[in-house]
C-alpha atoms as a PDB file:
ATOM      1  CA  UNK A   1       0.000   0.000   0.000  1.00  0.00           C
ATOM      2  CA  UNK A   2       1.599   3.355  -1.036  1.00  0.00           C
ATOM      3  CA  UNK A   3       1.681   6.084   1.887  1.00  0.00           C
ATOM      4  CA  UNK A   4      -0.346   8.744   2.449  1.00  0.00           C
ATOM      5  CA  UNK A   5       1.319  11.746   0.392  1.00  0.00           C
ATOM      6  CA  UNK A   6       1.798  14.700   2.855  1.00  0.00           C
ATOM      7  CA  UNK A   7       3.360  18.037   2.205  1.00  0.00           C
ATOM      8  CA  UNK A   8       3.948  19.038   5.705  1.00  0.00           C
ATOM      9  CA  UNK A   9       7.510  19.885   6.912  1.00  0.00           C
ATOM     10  CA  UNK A  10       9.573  17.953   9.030  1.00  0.00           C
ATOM     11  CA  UNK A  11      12.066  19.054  11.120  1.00  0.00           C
ATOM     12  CA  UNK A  12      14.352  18.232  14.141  1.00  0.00           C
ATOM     13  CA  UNK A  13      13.747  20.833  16.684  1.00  0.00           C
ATOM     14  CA  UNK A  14      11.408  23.365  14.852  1.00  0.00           C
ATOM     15  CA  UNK A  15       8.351  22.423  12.911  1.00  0.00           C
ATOM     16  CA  UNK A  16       8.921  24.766   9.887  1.00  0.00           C
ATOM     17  CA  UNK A  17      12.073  24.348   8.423  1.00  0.00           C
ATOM     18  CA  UNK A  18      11.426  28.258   7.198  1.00  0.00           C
ATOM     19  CA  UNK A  19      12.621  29.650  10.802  1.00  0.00           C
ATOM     20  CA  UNK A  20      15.579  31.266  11.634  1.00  0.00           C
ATOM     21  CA  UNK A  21      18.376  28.326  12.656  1.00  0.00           C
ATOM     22  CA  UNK A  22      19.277  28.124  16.350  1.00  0.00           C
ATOM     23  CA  UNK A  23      22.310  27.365  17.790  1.00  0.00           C
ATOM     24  CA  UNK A  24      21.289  23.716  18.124  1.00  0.00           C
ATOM     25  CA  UNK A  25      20.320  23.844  14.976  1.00  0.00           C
ATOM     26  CA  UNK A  26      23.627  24.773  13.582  1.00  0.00           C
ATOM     27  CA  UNK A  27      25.361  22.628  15.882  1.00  0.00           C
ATOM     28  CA  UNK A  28      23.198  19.319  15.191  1.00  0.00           C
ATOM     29  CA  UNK A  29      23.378  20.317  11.367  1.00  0.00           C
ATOM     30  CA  UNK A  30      19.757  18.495   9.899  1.00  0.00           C
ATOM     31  CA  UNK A  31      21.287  15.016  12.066  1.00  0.00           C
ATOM     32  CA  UNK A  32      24.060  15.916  13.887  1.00  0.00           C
ATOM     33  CA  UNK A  33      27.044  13.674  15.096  1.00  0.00           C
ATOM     34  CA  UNK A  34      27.592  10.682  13.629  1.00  0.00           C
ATOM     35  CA  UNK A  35      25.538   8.073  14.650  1.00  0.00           C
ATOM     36  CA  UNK A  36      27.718   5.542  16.802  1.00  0.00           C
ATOM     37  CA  UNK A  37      26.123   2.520  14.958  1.00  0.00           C
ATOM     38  CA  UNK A  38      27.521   1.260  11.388  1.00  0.00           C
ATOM     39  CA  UNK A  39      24.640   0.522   9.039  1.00  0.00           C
ATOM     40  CA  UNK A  40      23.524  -3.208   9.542  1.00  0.00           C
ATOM     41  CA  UNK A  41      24.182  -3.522   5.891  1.00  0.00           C
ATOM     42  CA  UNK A  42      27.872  -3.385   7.002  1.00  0.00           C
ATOM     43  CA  UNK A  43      27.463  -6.634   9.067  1.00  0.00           C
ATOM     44  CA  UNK A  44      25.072  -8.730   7.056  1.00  0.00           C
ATOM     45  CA  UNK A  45      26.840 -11.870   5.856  1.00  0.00           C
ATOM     46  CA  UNK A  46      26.346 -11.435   1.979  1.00  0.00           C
ATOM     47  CA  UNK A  47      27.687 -11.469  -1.042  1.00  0.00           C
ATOM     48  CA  UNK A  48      30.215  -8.044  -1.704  1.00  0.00           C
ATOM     49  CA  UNK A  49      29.514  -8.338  -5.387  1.00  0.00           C
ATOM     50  CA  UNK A  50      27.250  -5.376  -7.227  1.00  0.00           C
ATOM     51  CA  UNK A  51      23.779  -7.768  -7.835  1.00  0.00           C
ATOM     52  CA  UNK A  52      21.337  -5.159  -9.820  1.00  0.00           C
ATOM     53  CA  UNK A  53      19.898  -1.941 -10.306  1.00  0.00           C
ATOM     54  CA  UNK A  54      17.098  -1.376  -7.685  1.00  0.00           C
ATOM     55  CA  UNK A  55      15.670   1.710  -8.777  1.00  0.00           C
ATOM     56  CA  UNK A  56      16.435   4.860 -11.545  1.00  0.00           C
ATOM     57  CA  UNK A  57      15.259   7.791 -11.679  1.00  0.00           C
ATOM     58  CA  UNK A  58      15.603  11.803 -11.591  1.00  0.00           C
ATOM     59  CA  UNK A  59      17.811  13.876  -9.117  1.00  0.00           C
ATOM     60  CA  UNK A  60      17.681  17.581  -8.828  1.00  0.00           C
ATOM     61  CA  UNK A  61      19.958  19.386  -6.221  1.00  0.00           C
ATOM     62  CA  UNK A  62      18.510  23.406  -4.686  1.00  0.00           C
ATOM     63  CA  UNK A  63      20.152  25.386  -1.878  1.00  0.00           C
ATOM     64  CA  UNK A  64      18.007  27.857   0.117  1.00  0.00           C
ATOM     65  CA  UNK A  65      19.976  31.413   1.476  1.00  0.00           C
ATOM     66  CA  UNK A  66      19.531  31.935   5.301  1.00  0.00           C
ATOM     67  CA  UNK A  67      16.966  33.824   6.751  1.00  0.00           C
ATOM     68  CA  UNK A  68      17.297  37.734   5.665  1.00  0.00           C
ATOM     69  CA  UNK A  69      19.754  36.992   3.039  1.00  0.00           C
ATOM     70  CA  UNK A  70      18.479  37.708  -0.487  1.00  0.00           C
ATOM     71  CA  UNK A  71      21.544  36.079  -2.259  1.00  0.00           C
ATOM     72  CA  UNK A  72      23.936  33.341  -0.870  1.00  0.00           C
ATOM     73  CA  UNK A  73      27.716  33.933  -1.980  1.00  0.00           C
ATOM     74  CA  UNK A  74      29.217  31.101   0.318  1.00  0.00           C
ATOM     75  CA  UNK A  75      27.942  27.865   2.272  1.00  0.00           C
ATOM     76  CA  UNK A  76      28.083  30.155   5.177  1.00  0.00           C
ATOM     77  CA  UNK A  77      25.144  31.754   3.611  1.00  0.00           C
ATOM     78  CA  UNK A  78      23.350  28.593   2.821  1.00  0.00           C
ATOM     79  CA  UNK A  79      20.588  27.482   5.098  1.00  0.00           C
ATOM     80  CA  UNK A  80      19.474  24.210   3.597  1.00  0.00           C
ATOM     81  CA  UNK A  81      20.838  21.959   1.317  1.00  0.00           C
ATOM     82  CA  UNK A  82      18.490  20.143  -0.780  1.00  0.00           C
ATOM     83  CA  UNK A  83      18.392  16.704  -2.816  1.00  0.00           C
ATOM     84  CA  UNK A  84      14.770  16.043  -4.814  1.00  0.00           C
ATOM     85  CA  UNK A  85      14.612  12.599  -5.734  1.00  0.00           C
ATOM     86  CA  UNK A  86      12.036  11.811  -8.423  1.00  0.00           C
ATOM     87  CA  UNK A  87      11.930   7.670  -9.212  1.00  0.00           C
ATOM     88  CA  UNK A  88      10.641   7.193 -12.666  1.00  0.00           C
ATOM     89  CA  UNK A  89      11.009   3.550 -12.375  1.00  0.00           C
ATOM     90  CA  UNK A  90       8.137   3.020  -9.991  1.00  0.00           C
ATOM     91  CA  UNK A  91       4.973   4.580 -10.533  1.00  0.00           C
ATOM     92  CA  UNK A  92       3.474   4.985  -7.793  1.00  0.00           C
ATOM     93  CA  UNK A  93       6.937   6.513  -5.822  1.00  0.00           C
ATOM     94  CA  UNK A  94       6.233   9.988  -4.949  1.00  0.00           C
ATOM     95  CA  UNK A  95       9.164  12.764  -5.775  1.00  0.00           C
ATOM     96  CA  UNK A  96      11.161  12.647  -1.883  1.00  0.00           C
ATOM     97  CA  UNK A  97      12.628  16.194  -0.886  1.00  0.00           C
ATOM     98  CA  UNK A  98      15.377  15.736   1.087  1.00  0.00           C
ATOM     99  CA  UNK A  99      17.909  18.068   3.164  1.00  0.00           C
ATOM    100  CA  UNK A 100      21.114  17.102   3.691  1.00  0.00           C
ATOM    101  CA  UNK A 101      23.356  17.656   6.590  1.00  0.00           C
ATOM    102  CA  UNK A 102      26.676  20.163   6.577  1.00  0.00           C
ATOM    103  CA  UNK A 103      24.389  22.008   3.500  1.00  0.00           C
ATOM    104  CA  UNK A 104      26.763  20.162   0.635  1.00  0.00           C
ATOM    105  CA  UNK A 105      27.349  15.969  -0.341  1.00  0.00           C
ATOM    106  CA  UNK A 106      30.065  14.326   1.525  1.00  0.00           C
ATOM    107  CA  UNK A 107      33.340  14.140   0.219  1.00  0.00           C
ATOM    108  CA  UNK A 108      34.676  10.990  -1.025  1.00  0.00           C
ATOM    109  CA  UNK A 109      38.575  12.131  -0.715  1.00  0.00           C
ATOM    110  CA  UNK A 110      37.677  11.859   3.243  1.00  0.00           C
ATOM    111  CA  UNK A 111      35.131   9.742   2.810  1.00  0.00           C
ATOM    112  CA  UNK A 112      32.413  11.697   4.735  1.00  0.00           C
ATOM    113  CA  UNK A 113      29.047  10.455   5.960  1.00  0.00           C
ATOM    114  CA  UNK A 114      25.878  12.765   6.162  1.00  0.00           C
ATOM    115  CA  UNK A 115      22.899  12.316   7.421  1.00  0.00           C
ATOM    116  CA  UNK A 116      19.346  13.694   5.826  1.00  0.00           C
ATOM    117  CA  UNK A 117      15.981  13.036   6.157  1.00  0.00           C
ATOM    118  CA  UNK A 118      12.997  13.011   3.936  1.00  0.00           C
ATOM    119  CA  UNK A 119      11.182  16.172   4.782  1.00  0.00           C
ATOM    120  CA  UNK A 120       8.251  15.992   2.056  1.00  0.00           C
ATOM    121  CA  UNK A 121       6.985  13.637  -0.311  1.00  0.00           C
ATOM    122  CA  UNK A 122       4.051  14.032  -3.221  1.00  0.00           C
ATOM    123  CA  UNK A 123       3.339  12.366  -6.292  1.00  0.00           C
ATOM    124  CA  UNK A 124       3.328  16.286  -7.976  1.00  0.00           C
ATOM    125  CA  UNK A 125       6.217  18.062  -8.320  1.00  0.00           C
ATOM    126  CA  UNK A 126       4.290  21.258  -8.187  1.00  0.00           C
ATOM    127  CA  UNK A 127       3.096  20.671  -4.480  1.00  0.00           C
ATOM    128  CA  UNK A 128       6.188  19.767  -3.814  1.00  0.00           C
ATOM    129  CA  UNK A 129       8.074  22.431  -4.634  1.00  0.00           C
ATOM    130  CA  UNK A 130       5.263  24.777  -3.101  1.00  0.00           C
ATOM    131  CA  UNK A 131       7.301  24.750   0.012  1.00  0.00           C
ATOM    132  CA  UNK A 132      10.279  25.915  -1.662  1.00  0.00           C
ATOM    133  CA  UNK A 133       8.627  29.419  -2.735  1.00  0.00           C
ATOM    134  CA  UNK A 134      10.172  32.643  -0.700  1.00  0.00           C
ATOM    135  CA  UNK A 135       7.875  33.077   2.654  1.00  0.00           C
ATOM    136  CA  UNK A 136       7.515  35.840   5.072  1.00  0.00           C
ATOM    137  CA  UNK A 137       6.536  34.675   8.487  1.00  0.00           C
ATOM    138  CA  UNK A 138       6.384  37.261  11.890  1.00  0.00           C
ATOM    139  CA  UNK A 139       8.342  37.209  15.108  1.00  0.00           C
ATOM    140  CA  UNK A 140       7.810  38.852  18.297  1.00  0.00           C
ATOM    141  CA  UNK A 141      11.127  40.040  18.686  1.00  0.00           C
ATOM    142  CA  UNK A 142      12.440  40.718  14.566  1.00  0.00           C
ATOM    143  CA  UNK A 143       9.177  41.603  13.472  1.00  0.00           C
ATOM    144  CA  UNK A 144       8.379  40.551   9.702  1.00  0.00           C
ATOM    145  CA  UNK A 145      11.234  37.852   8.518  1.00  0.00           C
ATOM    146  CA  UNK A 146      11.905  36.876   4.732  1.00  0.00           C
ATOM    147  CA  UNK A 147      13.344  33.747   3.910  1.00  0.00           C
ATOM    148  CA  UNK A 148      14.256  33.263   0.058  1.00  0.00           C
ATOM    149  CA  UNK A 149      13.343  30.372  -2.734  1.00  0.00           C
ATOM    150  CA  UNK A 150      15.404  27.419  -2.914  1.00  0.00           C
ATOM    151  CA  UNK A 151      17.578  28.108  -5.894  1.00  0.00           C
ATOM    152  CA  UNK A 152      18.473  24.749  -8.572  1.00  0.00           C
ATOM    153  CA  UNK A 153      21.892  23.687  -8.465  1.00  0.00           C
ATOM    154  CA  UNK A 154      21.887  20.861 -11.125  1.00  0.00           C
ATOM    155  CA  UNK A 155      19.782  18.063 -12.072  1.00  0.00           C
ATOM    156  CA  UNK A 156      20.550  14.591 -13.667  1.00  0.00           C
ATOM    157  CA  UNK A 157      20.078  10.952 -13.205  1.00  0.00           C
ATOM    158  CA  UNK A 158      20.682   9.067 -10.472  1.00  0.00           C
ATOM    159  CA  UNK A 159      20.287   4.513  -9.811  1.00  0.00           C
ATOM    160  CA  UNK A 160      20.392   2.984  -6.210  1.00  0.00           C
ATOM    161  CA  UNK A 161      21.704  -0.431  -6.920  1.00  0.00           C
ATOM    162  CA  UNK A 162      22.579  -3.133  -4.714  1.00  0.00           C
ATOM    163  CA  UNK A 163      26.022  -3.816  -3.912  1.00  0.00           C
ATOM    164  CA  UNK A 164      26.245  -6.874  -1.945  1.00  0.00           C
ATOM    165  CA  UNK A 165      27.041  -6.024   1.725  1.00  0.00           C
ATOM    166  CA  UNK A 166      25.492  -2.474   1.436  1.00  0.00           C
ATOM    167  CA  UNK A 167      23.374  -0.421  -1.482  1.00  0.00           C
ATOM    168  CA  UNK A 168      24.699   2.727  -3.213  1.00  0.00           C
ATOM    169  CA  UNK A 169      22.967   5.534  -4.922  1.00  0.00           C
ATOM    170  CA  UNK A 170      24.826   6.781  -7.957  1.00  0.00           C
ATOM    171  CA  UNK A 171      24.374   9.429 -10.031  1.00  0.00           C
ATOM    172  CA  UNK A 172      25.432  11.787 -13.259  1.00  0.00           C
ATOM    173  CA  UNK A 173      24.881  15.556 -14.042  1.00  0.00           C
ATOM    174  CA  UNK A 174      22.714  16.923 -17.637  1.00  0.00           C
ATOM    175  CA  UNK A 175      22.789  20.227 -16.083  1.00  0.00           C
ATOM    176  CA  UNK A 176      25.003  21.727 -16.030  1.00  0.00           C
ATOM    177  CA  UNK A 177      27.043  19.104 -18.068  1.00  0.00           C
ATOM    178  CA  UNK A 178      30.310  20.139 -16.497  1.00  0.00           C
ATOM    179  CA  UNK A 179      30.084  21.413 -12.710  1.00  0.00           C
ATOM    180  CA  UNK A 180      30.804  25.716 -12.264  1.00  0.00           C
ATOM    181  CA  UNK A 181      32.417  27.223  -8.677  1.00  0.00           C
ATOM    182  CA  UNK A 182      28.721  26.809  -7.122  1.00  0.00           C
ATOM    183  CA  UNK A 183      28.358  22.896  -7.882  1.00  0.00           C
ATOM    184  CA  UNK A 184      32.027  22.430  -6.295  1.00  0.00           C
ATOM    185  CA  UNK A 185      31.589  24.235  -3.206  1.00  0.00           C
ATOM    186  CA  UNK A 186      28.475  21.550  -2.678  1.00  0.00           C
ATOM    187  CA  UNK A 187      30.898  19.151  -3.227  1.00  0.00           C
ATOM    188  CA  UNK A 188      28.633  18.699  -7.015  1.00  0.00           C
ATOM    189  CA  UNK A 189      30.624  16.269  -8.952  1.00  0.00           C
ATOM    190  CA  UNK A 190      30.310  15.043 -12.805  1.00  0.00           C
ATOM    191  CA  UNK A 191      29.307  11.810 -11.189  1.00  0.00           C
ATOM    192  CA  UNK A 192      28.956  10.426  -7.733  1.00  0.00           C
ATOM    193  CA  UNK A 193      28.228   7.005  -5.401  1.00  0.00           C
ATOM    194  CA  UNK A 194      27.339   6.767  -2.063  1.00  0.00           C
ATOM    195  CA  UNK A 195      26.183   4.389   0.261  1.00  0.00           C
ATOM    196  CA  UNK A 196      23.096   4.651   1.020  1.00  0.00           C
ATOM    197  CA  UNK A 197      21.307   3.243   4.565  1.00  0.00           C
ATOM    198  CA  UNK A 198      18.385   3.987   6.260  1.00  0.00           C
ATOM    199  CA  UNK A 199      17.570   4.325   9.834  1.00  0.00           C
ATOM    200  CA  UNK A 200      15.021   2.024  12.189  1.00  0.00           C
ATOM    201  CA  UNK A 201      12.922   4.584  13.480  1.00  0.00           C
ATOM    202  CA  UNK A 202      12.641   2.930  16.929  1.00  0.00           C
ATOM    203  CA  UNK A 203      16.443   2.989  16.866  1.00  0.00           C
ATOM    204  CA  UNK A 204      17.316   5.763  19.741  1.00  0.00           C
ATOM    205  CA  UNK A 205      19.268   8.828  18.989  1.00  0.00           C
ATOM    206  CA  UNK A 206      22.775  10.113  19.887  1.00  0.00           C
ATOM    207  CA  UNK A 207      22.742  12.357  22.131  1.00  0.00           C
ATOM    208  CA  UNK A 208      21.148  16.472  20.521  1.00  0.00           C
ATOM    209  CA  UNK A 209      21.070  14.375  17.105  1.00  0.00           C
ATOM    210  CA  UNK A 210      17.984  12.860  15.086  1.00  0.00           C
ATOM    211  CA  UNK A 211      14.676  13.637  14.759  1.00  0.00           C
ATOM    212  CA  UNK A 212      11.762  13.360  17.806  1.00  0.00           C
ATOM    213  CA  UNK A 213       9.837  10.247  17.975  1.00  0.00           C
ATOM    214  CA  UNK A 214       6.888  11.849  16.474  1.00  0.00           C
ATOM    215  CA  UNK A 215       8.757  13.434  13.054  1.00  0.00           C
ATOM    216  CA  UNK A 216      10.332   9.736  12.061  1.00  0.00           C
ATOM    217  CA  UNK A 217       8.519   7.230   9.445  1.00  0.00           C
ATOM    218  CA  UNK A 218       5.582   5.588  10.508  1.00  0.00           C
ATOM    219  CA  UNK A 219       6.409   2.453   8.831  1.00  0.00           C
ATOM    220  CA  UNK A 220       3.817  -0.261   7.833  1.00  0.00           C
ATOM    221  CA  UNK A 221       3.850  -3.999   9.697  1.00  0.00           C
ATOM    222  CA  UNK A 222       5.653  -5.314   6.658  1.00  0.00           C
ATOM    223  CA  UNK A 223       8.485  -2.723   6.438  1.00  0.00           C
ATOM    224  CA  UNK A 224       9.120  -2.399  10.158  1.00  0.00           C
ATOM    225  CA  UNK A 225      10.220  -6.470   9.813  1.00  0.00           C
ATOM    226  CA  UNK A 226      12.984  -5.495   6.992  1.00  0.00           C
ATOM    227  CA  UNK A 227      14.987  -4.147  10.174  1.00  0.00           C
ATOM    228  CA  UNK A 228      14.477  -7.486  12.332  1.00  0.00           C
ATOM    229  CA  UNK A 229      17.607  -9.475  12.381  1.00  0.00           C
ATOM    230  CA  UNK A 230      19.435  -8.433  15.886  1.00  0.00           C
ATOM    231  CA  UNK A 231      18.158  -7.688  19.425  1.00  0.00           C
ATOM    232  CA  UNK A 232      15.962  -5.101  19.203  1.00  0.00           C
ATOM    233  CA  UNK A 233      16.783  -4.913  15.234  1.00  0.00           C
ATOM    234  CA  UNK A 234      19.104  -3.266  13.366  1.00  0.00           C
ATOM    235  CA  UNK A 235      19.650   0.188  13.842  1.00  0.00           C
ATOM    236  CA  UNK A 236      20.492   0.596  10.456  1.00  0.00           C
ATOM    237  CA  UNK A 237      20.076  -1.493   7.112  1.00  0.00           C
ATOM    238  CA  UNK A 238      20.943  -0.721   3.338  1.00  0.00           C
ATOM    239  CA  UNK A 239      18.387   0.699   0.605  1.00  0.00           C
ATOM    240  CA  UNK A 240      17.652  -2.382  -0.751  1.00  0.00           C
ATOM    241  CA  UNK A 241      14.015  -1.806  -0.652  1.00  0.00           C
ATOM    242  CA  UNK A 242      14.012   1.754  -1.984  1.00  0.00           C
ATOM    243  CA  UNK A 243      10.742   2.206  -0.868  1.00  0.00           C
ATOM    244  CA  UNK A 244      12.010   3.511   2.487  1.00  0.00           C
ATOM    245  CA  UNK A 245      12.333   6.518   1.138  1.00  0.00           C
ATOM    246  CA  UNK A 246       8.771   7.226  -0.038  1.00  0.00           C
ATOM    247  CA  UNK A 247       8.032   7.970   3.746  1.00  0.00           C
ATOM    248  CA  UNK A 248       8.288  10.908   5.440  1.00  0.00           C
ATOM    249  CA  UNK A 249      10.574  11.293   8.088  1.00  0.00           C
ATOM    250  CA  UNK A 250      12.586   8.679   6.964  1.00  0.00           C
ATOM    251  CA  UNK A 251      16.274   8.882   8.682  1.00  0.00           C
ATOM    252  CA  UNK A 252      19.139   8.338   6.217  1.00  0.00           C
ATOM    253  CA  UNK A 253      23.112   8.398   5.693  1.00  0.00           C
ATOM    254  CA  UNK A 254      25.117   8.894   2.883  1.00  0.00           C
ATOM    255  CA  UNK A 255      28.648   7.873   2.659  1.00  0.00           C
ATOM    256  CA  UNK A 256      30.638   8.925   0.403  1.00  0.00           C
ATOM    257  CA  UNK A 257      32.830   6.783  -1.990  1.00  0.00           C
ATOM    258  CA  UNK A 258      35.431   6.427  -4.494  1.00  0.00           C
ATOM    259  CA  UNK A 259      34.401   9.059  -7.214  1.00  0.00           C
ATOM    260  CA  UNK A 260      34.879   6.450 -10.011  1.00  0.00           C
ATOM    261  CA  UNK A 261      31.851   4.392 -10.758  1.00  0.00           C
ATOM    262  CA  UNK A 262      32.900   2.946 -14.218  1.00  0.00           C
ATOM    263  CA  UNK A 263      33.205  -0.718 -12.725  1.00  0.00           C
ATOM    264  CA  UNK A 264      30.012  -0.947 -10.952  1.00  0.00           C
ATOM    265  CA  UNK A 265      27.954  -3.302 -11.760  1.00  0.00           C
ATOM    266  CA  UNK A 266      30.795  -4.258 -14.261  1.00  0.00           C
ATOM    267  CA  UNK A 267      29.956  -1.435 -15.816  1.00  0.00           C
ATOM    268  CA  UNK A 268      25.933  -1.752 -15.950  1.00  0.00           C
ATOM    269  CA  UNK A 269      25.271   1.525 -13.615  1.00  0.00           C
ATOM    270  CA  UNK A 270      27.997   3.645 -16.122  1.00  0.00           C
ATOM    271  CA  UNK A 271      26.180   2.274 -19.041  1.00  0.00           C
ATOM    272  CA  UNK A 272      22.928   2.963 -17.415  1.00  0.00           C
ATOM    273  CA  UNK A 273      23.324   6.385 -15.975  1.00  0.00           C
ATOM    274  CA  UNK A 274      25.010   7.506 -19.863  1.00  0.00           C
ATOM    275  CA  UNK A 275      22.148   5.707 -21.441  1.00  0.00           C
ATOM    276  CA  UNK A 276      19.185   7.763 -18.982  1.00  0.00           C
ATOM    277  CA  UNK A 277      21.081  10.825 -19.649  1.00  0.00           C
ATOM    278  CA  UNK A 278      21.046  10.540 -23.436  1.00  0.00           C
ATOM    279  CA  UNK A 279      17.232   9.990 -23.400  1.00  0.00           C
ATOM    280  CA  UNK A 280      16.867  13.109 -21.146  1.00  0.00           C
ATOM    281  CA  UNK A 281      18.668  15.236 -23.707  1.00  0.00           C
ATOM    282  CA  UNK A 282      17.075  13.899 -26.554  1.00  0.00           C
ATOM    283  CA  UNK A 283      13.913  14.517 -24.433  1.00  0.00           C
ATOM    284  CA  UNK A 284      14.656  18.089 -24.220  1.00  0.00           C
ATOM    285  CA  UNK A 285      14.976  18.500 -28.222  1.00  0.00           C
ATOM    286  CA  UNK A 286      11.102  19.781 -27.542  1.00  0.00           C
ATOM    287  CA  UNK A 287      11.863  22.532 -25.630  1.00  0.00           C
ATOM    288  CA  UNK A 288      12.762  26.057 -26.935  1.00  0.00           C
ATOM    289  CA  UNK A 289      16.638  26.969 -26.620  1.00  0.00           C
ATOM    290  CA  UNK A 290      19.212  28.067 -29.409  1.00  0.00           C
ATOM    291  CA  UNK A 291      21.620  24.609 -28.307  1.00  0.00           C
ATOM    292  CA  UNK A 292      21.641  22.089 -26.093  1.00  0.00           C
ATOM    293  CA  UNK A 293      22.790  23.491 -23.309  1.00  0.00           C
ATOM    294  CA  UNK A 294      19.505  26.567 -23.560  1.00  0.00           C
ATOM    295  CA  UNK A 295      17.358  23.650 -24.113  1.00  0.00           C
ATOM    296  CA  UNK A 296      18.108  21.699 -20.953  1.00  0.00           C
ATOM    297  CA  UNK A 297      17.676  24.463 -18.953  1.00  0.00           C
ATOM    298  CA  UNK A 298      13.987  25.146 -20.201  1.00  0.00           C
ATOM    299  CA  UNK A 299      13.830  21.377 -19.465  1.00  0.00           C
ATOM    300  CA  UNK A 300      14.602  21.721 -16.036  1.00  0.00           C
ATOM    301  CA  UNK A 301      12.987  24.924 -15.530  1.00  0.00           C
ATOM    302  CA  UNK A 302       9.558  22.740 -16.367  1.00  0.00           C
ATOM    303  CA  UNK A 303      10.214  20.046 -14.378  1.00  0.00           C
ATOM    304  CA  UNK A 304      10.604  21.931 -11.284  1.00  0.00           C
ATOM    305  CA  UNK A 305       7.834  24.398 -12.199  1.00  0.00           C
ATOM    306  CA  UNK A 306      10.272  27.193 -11.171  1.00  0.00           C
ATOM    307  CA  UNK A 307       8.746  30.211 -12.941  1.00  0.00           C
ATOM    308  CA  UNK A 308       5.171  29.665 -11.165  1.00  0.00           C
ATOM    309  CA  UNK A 309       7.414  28.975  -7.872  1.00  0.00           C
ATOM    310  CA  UNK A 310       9.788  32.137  -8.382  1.00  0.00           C
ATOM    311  CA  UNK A 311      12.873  29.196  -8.206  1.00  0.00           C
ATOM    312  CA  UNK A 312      15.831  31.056  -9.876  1.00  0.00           C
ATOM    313  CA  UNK A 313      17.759  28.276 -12.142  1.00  0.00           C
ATOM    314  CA  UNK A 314      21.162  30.447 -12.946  1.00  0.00           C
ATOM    315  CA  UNK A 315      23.469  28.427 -10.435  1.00  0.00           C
ATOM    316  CA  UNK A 316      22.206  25.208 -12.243  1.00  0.00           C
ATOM    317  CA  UNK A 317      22.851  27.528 -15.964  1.00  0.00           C
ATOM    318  CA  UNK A 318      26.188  29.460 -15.346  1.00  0.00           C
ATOM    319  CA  UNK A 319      27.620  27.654 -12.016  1.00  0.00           C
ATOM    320  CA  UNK A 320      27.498  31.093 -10.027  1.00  0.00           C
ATOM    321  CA  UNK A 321      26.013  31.448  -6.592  1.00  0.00           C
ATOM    322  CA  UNK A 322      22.959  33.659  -6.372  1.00  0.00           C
END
């Protein structure tokens, strides 16, 4: 049974991620410290070898300037880091919106974990990115506050595939097709892979980290049991089931990797990511644009209904920070 598609936002201390961050906020950073358990998928006794391709689908990548700010020049002027996912190979998936902790992808030349959560879900875009428009909101000490629309970074493709002992999400940039200043200060590669896990909600927290008991997943019978396999269950397990992540509240980690995914899958994730991004760009030979590059662009300026939303898309077109 597909979950009930919600817009409402999620977040770990405050209820509208739209507020002005605290200083627990900017010390717990979405998730805070690293959780002290390793992903179950780390001590599963399976096969290390890449099996298959689990899902496919799109990935689009927005930052959001801090409260007051109407531009953001630096990650110091970022508030939230954003990753859309929108899974084209299962119909009923809803589009996920997820922020991302330390506002930028881990790096895999330290390899970094982050943690995220899935703040939104709907089956519409549109709705979706709703709650990305600029908002005013009043405080009793500030008075009227503005807080800007997310701005696009990039979009592409992206595949979670499993890779034996854990899954990993991969993906490639369309736009832009080679990363500006902007994409490389999120850490915004030509291509990525991560590992991917996802949290047991009745897991506990580390200590100021997480979110509260009533913001994680509500999981059906059937998906609680996929954590069952250690006393108490695992506090984490792999992405094998990507349907984790059409939930709300859903706790995850990304980890970052080696940057070069060309073996994977002996090759079948390379393959499939070039072959996905091909189709988009022959896809956007219907949209108005004097070359490719003007055409993907209008592409992705449809997709993520930013005109009606007032979602600027010149990082994603020239690689600058606005």
């Amino acid at each position: 049974m597909a979950p009930k598609k919600k817009t409402e936002e999620v977040g770990e201390k405050r209820q509208r991620e739209d507020q002005e961050p605290t200083s627990e906020d900017k010390k717990e950073e979405i998730n805070g410290k690293d959780d002290e358990h390793e992903p179950a998928s780390k001590r599963q006794d399976v096969d290390e070898q890449p099996k298959e391709i689990l899902e496919e689908g799109r990935i689009y990548f927005l930052y959001r300037p801090r409260v007051g700010l109407e531009e953001a020049h630096s990650l110091s002027d970022v508030q939230r880091f954003f990753i859309i996912m929108s899974p084209t190979s299962r119909k009923d998936a809803p589009n996920r919106l997820i922020p991302i902790g330390k506002k930028r992808l881990p790096d895999p030349a330290k390899r970094e974990r982050f943690f995220g959560f899935v703040q939104a879900t709907d089956n519409k875009m549109d709705t979706l990115m709703a709650g990305l428009e600029a908002k005013e909101y009043e405080t009793k000490t500030r008075g009227t506050r503005r807080i800007e629309a997310a701005r696009a970074l990039g979009e592409g493709v992206y595949k979670i595939y499993d890779h034996g002992r854990d899954s990993r999400l991969a993906y490639e940039l369309e736009v832009p097709q080679e990363p500006g200043d902007v994409q490389e200060d999120f850490r915004i590669k030509k291509t990525g892979s991560y590992i991917i896990s996802v949290k047991n909600p009745e897991a506990a927290n580390p200590p100021n980290a997480g979110l509260g008991k009533n913001q994680k997943a509500d999981y059906p019978k059937d998906k609680k049991k996929e954590f069952d396999g250690a006393p108490g269950g695992y506090s984490w397990i792999s992405a094998k089931d990507p349907s984790l992540l059409d939930f709300n509240g859903c706790e995850l980690v990304l980890i970052a990797t080696h940057a070069d995914i060309s073996g994977e899958l002996d090759g079948k994730v390379e393959k499939a990511l070039d072959e996905a991004v091909e189709h988009e760009v022959e896809e956007a030979e219907h949209f108005e644009g004097n070359d490719e590059d003007a055409k993907l662009l209008e592409k992705l300026r449809s997709e993520l209904h930013a005109e009606k939303h007032d979602v600027p898309v010149e990082p994603a077109a020239d690689g600058d920070w606005k």
